[in-house]
C-alpha atoms as a PDB file:
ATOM      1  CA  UNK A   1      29.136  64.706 -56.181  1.00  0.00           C
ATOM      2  CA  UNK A   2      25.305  65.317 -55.030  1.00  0.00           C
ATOM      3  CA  UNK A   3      22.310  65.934 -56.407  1.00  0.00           C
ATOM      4  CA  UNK A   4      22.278  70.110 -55.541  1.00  0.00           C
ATOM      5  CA  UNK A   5      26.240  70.297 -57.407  1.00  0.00           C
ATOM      6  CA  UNK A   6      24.558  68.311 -60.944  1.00  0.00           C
ATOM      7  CA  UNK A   7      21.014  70.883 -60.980  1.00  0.00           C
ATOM      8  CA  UNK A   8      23.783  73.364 -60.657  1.00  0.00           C
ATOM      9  CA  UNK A   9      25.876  72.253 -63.610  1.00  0.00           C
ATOM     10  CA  UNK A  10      23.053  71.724 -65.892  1.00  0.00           C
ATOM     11  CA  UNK A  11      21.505  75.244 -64.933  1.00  0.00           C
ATOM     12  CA  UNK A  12      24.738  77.427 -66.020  1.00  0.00           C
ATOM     13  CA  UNK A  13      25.075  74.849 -68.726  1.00  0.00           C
ATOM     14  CA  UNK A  14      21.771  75.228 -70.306  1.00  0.00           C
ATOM     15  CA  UNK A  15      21.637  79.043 -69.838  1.00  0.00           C
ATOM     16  CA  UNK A  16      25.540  79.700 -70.901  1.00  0.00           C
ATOM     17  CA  UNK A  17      26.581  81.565 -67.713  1.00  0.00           C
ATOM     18  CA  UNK A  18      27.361  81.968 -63.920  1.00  0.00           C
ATOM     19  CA  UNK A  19      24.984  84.856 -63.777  1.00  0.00           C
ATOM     20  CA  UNK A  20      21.956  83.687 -64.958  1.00  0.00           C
ATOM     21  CA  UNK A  21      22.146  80.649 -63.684  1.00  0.00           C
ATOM     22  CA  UNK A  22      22.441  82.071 -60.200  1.00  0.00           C
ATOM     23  CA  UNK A  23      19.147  84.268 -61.371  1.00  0.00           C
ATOM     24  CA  UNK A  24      17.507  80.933 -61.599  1.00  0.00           C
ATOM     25  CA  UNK A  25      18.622  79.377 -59.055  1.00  0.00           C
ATOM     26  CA  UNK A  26      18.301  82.570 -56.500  1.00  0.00           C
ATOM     27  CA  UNK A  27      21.526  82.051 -55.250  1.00  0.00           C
ATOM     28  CA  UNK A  28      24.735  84.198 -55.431  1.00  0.00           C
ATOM     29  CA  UNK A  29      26.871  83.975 -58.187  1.00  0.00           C
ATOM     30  CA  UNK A  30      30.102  83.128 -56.238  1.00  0.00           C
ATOM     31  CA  UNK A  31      27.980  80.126 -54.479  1.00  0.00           C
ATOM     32  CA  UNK A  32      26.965  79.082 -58.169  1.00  0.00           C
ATOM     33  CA  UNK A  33      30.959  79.095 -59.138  1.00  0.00           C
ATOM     34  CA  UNK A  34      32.092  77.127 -56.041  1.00  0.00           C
ATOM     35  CA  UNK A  35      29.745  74.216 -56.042  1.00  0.00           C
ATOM     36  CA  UNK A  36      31.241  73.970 -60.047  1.00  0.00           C
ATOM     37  CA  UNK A  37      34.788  73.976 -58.494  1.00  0.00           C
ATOM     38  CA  UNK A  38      33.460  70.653 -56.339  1.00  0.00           C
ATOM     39  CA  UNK A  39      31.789  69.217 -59.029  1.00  0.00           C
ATOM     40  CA  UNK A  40      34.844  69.426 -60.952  1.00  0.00           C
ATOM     41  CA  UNK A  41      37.118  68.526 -58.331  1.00  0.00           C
ATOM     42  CA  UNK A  42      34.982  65.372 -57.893  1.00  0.00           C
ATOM     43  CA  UNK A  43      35.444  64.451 -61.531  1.00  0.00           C
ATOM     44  CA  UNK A  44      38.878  65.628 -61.690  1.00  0.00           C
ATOM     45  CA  UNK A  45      38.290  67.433 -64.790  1.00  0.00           C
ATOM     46  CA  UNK A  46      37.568  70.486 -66.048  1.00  0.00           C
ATOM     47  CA  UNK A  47      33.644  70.740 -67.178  1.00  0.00           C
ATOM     48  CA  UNK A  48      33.082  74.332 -68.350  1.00  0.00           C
ATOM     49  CA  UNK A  49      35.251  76.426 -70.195  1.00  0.00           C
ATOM     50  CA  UNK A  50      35.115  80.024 -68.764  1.00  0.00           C
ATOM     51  CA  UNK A  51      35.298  82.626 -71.552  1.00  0.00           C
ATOM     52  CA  UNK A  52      34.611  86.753 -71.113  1.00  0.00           C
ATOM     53  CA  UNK A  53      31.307  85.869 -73.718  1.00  0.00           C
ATOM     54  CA  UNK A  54      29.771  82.497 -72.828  1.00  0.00           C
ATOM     55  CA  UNK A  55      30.339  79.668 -70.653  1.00  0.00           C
ATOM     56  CA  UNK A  56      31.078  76.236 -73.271  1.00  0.00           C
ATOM     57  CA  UNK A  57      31.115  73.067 -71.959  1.00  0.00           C
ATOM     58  CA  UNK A  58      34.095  71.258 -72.159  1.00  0.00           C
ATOM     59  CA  UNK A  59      34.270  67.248 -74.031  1.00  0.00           C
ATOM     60  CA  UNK A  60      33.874  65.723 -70.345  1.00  0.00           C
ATOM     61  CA  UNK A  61      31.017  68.576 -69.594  1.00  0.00           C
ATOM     62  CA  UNK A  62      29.292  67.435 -72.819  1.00  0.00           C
ATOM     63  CA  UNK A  63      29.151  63.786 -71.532  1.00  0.00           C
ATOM     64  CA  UNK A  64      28.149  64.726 -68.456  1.00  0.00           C
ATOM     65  CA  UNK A  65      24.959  66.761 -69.441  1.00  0.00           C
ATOM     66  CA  UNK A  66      22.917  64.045 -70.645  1.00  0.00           C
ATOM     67  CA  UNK A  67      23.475  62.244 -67.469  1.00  0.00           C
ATOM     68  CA  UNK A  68      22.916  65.294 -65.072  1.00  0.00           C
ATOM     69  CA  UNK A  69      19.478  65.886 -67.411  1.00  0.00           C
ATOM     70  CA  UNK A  70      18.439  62.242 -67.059  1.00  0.00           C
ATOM     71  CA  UNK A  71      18.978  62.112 -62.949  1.00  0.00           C
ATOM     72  CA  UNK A  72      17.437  65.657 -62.879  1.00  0.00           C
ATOM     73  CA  UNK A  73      14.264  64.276 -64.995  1.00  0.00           C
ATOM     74  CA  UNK A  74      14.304  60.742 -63.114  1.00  0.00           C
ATOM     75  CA  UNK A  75      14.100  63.083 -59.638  1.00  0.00           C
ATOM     76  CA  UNK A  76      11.142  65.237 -61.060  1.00  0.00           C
ATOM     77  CA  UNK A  77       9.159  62.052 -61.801  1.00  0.00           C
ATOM     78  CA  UNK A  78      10.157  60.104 -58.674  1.00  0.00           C
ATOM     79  CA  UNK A  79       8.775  63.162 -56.755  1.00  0.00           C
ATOM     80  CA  UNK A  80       5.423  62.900 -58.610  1.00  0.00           C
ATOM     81  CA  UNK A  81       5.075  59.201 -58.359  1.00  0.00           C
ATOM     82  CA  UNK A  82       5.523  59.588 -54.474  1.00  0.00           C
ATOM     83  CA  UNK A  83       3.442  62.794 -54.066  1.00  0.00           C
ATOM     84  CA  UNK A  84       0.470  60.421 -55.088  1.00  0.00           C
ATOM     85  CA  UNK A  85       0.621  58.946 -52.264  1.00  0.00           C
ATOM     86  CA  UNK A  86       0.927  61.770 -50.239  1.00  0.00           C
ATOM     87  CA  UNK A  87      -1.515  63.665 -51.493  1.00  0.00           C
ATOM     88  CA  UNK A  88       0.809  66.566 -51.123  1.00  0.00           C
ATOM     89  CA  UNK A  89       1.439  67.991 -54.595  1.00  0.00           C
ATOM     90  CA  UNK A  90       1.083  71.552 -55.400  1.00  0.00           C
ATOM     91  CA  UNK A  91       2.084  74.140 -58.431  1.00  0.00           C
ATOM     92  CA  UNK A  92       1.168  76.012 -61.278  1.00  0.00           C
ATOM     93  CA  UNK A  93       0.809  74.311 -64.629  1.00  0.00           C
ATOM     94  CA  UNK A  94       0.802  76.308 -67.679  1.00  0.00           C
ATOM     95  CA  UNK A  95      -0.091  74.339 -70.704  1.00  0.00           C
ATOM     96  CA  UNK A  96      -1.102  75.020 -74.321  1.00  0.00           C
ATOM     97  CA  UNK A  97      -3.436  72.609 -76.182  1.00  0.00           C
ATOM     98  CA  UNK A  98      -4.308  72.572 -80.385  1.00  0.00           C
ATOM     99  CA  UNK A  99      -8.193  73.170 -81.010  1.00  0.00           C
ATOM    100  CA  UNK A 100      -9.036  69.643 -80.986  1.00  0.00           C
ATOM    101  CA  UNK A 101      -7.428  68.441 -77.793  1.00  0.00           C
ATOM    102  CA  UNK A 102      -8.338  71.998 -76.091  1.00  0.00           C
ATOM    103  CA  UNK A 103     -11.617  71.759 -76.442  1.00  0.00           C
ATOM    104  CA  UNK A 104     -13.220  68.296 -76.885  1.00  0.00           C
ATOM    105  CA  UNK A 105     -10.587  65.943 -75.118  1.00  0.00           C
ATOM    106  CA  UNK A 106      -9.042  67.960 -72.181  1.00  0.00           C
ATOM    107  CA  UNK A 107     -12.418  68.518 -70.540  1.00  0.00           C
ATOM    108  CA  UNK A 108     -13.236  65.703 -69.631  1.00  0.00           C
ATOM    109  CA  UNK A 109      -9.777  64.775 -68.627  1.00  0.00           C
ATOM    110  CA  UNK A 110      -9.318  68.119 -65.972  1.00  0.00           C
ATOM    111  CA  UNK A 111     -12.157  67.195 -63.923  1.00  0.00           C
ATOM    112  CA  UNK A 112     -10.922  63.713 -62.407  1.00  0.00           C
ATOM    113  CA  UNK A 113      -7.268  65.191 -62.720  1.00  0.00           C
ATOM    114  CA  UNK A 114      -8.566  67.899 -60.389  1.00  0.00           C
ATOM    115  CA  UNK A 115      -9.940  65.918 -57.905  1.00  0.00           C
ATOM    116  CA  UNK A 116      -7.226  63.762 -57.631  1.00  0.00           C
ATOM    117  CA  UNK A 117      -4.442  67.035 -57.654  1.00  0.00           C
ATOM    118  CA  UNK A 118      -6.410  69.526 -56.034  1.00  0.00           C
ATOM    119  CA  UNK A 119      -3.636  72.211 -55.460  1.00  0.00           C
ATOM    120  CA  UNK A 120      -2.332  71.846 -59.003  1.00  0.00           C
ATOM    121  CA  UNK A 121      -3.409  74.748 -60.405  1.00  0.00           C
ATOM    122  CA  UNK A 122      -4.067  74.821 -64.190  1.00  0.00           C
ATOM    123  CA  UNK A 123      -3.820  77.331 -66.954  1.00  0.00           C
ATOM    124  CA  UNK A 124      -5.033  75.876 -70.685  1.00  0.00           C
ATOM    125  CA  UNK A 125      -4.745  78.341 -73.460  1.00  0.00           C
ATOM    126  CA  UNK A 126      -6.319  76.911 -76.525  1.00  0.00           C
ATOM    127  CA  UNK A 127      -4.653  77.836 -79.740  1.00  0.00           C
ATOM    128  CA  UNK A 128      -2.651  76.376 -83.136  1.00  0.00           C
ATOM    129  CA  UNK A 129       0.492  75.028 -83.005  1.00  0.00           C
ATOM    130  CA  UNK A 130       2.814  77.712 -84.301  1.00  0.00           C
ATOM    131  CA  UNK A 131       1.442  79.679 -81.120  1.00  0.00           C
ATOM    132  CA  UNK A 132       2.289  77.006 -78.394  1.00  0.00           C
ATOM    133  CA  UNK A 133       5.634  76.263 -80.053  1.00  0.00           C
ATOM    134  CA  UNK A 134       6.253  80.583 -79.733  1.00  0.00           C
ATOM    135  CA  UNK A 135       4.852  79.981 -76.188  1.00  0.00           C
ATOM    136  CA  UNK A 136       6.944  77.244 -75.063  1.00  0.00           C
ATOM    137  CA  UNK A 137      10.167  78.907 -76.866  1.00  0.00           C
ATOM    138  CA  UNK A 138       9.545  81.991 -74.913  1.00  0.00           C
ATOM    139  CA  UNK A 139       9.119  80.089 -71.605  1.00  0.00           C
ATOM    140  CA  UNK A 140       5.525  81.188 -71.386  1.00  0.00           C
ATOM    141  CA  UNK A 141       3.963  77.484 -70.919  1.00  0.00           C
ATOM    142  CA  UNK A 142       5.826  74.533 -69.350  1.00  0.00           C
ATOM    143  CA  UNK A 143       4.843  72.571 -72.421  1.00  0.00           C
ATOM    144  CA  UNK A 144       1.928  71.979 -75.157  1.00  0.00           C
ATOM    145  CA  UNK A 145      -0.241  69.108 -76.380  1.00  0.00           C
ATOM    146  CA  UNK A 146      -0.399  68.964 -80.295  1.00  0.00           C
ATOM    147  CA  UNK A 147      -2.516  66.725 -83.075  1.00  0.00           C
ATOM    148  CA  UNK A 148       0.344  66.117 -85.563  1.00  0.00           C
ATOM    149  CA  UNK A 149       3.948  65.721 -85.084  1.00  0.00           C
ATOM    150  CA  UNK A 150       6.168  68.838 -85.923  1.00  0.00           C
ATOM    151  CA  UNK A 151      10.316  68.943 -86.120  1.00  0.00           C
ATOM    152  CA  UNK A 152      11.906  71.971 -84.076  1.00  0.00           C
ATOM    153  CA  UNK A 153      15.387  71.933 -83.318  1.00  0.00           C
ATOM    154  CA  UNK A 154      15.213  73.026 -79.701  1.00  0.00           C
ATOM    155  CA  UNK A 155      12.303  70.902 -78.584  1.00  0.00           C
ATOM    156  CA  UNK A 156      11.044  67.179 -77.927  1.00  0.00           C
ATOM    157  CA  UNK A 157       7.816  65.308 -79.033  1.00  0.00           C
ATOM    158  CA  UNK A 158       6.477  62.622 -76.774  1.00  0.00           C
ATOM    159  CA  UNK A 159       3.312  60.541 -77.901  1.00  0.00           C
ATOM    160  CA  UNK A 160       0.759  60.708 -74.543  1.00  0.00           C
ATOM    161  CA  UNK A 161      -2.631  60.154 -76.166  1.00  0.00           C
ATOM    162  CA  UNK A 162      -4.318  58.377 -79.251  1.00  0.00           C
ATOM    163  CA  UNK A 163      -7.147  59.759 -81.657  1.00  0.00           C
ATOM    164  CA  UNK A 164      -9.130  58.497 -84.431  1.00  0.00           C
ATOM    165  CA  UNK A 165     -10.515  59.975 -87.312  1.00  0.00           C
ATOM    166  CA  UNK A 166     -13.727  58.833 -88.919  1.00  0.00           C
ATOM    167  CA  UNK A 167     -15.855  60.046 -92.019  1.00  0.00           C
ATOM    168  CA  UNK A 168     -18.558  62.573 -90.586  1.00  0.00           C
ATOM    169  CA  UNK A 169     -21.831  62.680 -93.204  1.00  0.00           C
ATOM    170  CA  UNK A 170     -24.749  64.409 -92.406  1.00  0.00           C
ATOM    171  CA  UNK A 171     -27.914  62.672 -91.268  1.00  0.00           C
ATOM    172  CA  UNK A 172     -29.992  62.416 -94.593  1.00  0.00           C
ATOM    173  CA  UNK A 173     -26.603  62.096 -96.621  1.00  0.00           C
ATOM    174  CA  UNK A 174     -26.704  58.930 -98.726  1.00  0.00           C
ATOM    175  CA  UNK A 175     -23.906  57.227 -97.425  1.00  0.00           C
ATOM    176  CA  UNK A 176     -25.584  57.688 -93.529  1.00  0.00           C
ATOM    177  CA  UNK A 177     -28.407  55.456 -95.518  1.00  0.00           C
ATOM    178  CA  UNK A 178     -25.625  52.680 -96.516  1.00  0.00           C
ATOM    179  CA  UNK A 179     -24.472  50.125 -93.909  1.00  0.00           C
ATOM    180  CA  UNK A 180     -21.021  51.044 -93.276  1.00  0.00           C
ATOM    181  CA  UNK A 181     -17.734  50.431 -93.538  1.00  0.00           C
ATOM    182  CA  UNK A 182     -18.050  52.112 -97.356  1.00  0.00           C
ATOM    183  CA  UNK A 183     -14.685  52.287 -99.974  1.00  0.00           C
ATOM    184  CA  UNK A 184     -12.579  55.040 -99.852  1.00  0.00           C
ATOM    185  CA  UNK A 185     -12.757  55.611-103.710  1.00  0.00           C
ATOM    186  CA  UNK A 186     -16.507  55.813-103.102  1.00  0.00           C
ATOM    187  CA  UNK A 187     -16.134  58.586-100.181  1.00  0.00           C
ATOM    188  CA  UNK A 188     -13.312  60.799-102.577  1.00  0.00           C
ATOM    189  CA  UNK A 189     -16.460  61.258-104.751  1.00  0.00           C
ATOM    190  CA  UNK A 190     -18.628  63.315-102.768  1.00  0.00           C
ATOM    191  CA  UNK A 191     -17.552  67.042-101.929  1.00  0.00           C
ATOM    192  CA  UNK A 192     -15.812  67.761 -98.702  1.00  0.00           C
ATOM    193  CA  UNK A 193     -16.084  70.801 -96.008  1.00  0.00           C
ATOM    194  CA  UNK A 194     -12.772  70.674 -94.048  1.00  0.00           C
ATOM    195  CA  UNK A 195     -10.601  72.399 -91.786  1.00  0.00           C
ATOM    196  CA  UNK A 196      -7.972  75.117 -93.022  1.00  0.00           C
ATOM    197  CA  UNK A 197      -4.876  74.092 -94.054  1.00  0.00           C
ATOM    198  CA  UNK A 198      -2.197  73.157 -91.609  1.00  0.00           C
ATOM    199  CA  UNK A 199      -4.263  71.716 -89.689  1.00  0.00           C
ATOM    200  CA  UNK A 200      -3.395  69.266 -87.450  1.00  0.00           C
ATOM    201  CA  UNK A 201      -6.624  67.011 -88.315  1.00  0.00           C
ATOM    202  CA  UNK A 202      -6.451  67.884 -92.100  1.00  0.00           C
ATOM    203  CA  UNK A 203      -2.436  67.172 -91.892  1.00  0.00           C
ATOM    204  CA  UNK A 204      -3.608  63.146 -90.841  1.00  0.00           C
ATOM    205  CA  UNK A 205      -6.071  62.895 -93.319  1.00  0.00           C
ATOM    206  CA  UNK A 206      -3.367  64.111 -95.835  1.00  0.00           C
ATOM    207  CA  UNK A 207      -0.905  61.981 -94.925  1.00  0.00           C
ATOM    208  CA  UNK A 208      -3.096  58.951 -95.011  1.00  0.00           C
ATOM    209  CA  UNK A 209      -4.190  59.552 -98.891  1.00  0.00           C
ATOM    210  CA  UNK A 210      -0.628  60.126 -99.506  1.00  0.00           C
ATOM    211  CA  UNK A 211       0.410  56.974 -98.286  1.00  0.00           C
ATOM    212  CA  UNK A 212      -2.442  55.214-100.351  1.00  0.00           C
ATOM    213  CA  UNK A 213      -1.195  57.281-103.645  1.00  0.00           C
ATOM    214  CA  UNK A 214      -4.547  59.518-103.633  1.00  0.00           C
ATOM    215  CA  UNK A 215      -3.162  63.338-104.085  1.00  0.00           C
ATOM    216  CA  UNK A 216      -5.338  65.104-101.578  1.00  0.00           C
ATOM    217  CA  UNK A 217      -5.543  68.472-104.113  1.00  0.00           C
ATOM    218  CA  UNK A 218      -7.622  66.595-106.279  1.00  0.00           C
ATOM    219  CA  UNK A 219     -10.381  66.181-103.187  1.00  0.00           C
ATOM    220  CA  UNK A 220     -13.071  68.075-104.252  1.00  0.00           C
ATOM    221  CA  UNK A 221     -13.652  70.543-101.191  1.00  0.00           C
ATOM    222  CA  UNK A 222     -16.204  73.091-101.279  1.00  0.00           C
ATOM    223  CA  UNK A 223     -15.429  75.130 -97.949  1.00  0.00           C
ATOM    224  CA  UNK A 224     -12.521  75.652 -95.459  1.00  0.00           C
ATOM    225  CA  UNK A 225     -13.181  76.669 -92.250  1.00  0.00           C
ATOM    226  CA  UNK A 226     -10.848  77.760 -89.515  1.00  0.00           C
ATOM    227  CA  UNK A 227     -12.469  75.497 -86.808  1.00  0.00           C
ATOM    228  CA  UNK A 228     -14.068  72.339 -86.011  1.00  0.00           C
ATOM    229  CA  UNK A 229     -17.456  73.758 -84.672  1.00  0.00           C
ATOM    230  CA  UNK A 230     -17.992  75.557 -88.117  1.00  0.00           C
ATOM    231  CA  UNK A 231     -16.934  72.315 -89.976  1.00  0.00           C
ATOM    232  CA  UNK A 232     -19.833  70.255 -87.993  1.00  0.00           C
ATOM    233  CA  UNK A 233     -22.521  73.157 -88.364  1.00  0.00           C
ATOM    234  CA  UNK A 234     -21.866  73.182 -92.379  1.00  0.00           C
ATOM    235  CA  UNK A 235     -22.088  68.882 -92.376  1.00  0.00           C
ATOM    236  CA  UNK A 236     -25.035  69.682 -90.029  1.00  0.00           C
ATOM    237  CA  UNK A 237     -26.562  71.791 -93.077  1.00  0.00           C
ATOM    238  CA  UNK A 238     -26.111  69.041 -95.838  1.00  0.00           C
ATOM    239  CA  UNK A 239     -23.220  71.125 -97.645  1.00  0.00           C
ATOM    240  CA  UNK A 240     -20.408  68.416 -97.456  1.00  0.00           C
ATOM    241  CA  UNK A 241     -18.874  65.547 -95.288  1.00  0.00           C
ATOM    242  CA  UNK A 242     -15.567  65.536 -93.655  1.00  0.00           C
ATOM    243  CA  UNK A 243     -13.104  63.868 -91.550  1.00  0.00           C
ATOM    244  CA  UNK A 244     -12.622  64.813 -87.519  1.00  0.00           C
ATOM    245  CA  UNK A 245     -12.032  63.147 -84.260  1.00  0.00           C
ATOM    246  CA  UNK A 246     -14.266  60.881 -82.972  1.00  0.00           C
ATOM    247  CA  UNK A 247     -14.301  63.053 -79.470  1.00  0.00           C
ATOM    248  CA  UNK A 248     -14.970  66.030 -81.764  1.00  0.00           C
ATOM    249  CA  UNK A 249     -18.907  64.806 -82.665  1.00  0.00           C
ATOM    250  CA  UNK A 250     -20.208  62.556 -79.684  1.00  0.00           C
ATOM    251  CA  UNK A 251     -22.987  65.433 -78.951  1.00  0.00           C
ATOM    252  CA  UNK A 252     -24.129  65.690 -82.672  1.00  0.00           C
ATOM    253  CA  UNK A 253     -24.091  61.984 -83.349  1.00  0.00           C
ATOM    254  CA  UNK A 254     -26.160  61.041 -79.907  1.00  0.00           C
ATOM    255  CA  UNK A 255     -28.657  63.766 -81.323  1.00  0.00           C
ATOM    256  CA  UNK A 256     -29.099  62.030 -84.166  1.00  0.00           C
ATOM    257  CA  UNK A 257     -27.388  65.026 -86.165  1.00  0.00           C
ATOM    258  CA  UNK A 258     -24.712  63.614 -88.214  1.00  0.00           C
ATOM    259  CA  UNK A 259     -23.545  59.966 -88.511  1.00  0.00           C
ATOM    260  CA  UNK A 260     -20.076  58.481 -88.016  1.00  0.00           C
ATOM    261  CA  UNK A 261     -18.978  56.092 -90.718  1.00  0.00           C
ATOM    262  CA  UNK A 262     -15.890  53.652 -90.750  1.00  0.00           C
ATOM    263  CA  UNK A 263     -13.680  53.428 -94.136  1.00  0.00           C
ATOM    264  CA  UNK A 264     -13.192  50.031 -95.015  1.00  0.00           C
ATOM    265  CA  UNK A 265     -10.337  50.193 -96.876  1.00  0.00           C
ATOM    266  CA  UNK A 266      -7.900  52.982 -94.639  1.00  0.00           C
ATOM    267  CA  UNK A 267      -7.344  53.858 -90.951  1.00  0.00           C
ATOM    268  CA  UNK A 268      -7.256  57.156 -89.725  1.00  0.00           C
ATOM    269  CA  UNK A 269      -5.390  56.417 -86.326  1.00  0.00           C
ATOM    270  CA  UNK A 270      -2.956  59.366 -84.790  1.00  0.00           C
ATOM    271  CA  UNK A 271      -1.271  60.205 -81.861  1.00  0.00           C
ATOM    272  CA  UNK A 272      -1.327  63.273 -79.719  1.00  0.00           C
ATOM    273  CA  UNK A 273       1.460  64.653 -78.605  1.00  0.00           C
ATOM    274  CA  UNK A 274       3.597  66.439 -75.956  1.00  0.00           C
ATOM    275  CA  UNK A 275       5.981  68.952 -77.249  1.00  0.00           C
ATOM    276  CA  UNK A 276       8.243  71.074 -74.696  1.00  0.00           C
ATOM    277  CA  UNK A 277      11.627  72.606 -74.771  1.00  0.00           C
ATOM    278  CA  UNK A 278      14.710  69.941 -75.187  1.00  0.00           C
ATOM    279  CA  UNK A 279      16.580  72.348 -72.328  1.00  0.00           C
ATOM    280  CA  UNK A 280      13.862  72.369 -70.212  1.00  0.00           C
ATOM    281  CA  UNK A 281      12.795  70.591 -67.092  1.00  0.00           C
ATOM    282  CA  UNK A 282       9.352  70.170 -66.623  1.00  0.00           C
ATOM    283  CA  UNK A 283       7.570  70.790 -62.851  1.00  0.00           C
ATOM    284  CA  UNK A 284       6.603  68.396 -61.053  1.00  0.00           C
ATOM    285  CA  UNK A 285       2.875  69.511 -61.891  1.00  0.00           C
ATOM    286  CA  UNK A 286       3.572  68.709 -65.329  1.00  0.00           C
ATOM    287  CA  UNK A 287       5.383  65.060 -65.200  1.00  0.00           C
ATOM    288  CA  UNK A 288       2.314  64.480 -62.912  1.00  0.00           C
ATOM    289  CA  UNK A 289       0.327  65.788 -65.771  1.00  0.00           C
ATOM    290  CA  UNK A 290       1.756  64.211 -68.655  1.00  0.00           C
ATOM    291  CA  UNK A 291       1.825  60.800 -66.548  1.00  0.00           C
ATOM    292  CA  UNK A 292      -1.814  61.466 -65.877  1.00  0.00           C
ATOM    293  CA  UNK A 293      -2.939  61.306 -69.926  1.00  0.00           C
ATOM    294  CA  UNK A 294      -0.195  58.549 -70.648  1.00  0.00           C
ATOM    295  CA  UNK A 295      -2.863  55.869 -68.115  1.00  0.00           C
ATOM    296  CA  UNK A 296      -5.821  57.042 -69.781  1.00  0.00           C
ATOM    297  CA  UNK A 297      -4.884  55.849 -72.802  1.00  0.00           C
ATOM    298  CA  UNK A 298      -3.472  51.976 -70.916  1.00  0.00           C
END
């Protein structure tokens, strides 16, 4: 057995035949079959059933995959852990990120990222979540960063970053008057301006009144709007108070603009995630990625 034979196996096991995997691997399709017959010989089993539809793996091939994926995975990251040192790491990472993370936590992030990797080229597209999860299914980006954890059959969530949420009033708003923390009851009272729906920053402040026994229908919200900047220009304007990231409002509070105020009584605290295809193995550029956010949170 070697480590060429098991990226073979997992290849025509993950896309169901000789022929594509050969595709994907650019090699011949009689090369692809041959290195199977060694694998198999090795084994001295049997590991795909051949069929005139679909390759299926067979009980010993099914035990076998998790293994081959977890060597295959271990390889990736070895390779990125090393190319530090080297200084040698190149590729292409294509990544989608939710509003939030997109465009008030990545930047920051990119710039010492891209001095330390500078021949990893990077390609953000900023957009919701039903969009990266389309993305990633159609093998359009390597993977996506999200604010709130979703369940898809055919991918895997990974925390890699942490967020906080804190009550955002505007500047002459009476609780930016009160020393803070302030109750939660008290907060419920005033109206709210919030983002749409599905949201992944609405979604933890839902979940968080839930889990207190507060039915977040009966908040008394005055405006939706589809993004964040909106939400802080109508707080800006006096006509309501929200929740959003801390990272979301460091210009407007330094300005003096609105005023960040802790809840004594509850904890908005969330995770940001990594989301990618179960089947998939990432590049190199993105385990060096993903390992990159994963310190800056240590």
């Amino acid at each position: 057995m070697n480590f060429h034979q098991l990226h073979i196996f997992y290849t025509v096991a993950e896309r169901g035949s000789f022929s594509a995997a050969a595709q994907a691997l650019h090699m011949s399709q009689p090369a692809v079959t041959m290195q199977i017959q060694a694998l198999e010989e090795h084994f001295g089993t049997k590991l795909l059933n051949r069929s005139t539809k679909r390759i299926e793996l067979s009980e010993a091939g099914r035990i076998l995959l998790p293994y081959a994926r977890k060597i295959l995975e271990l390889s990736r990251e070895t390779d990125a852990a090393m190319a530090a040192f080297s200084n040698m790491l190149l590729g292409r990472l294509q990544l989608g990120a939710s509003l939030t993370i997109g465009e008030y936590v990545l930047p920051r992030l990119l710039g010492p990222f891209g001095r330390a990797y500078p021949d990893i080229s990077i390609m953000l597209k900023v957009m919701n979540t039903s969009q990266i999860l389309e993305e990633i299914a159609g093998h359009q980006l390597n993977f996506g960063l999200i604010e709130a954890p979703v369940e898809h059959p055919d991918m895997v969530l990974e925390p890699v970053m942490e967020d906080e949420l804190k009550l955002i009033v505007p500047s002459g708003h009476p609780l930016a008057a009160r020393p803070d923390p302030v109750e939660l009851q008290e907060v419920l009272t005033y109206p709210f301006v919030l983002r749409e729906k599905g949201s992944g920053t609405r979604k933890v402040m839902e979940d968080v009144l839930i889990e207190r026994g507060i039915d977040p229908r009966g908040i008394r919200t005055i405006m939706e709007l589809g993004s964040t900047g909106a939400v802080k220009s109508a707080v800006e304007e006096g006509l309501g108070i929200t929740m959003l990231s801390t990272s979301t409002v460091k210009h407007e509070t330094a300005l003096g603009l609105v005023k960040m105020i802790d809840i004594a009584d509850a904890s908005f605290r969330r995770n940001f995630y990594a989301i990618q295809l179960r089947s998939a193995l990432l590049p190199m550029s993105a385990t060096t990625f993903l390992t990159y956010l994963k310190e800056q949170r240590q």
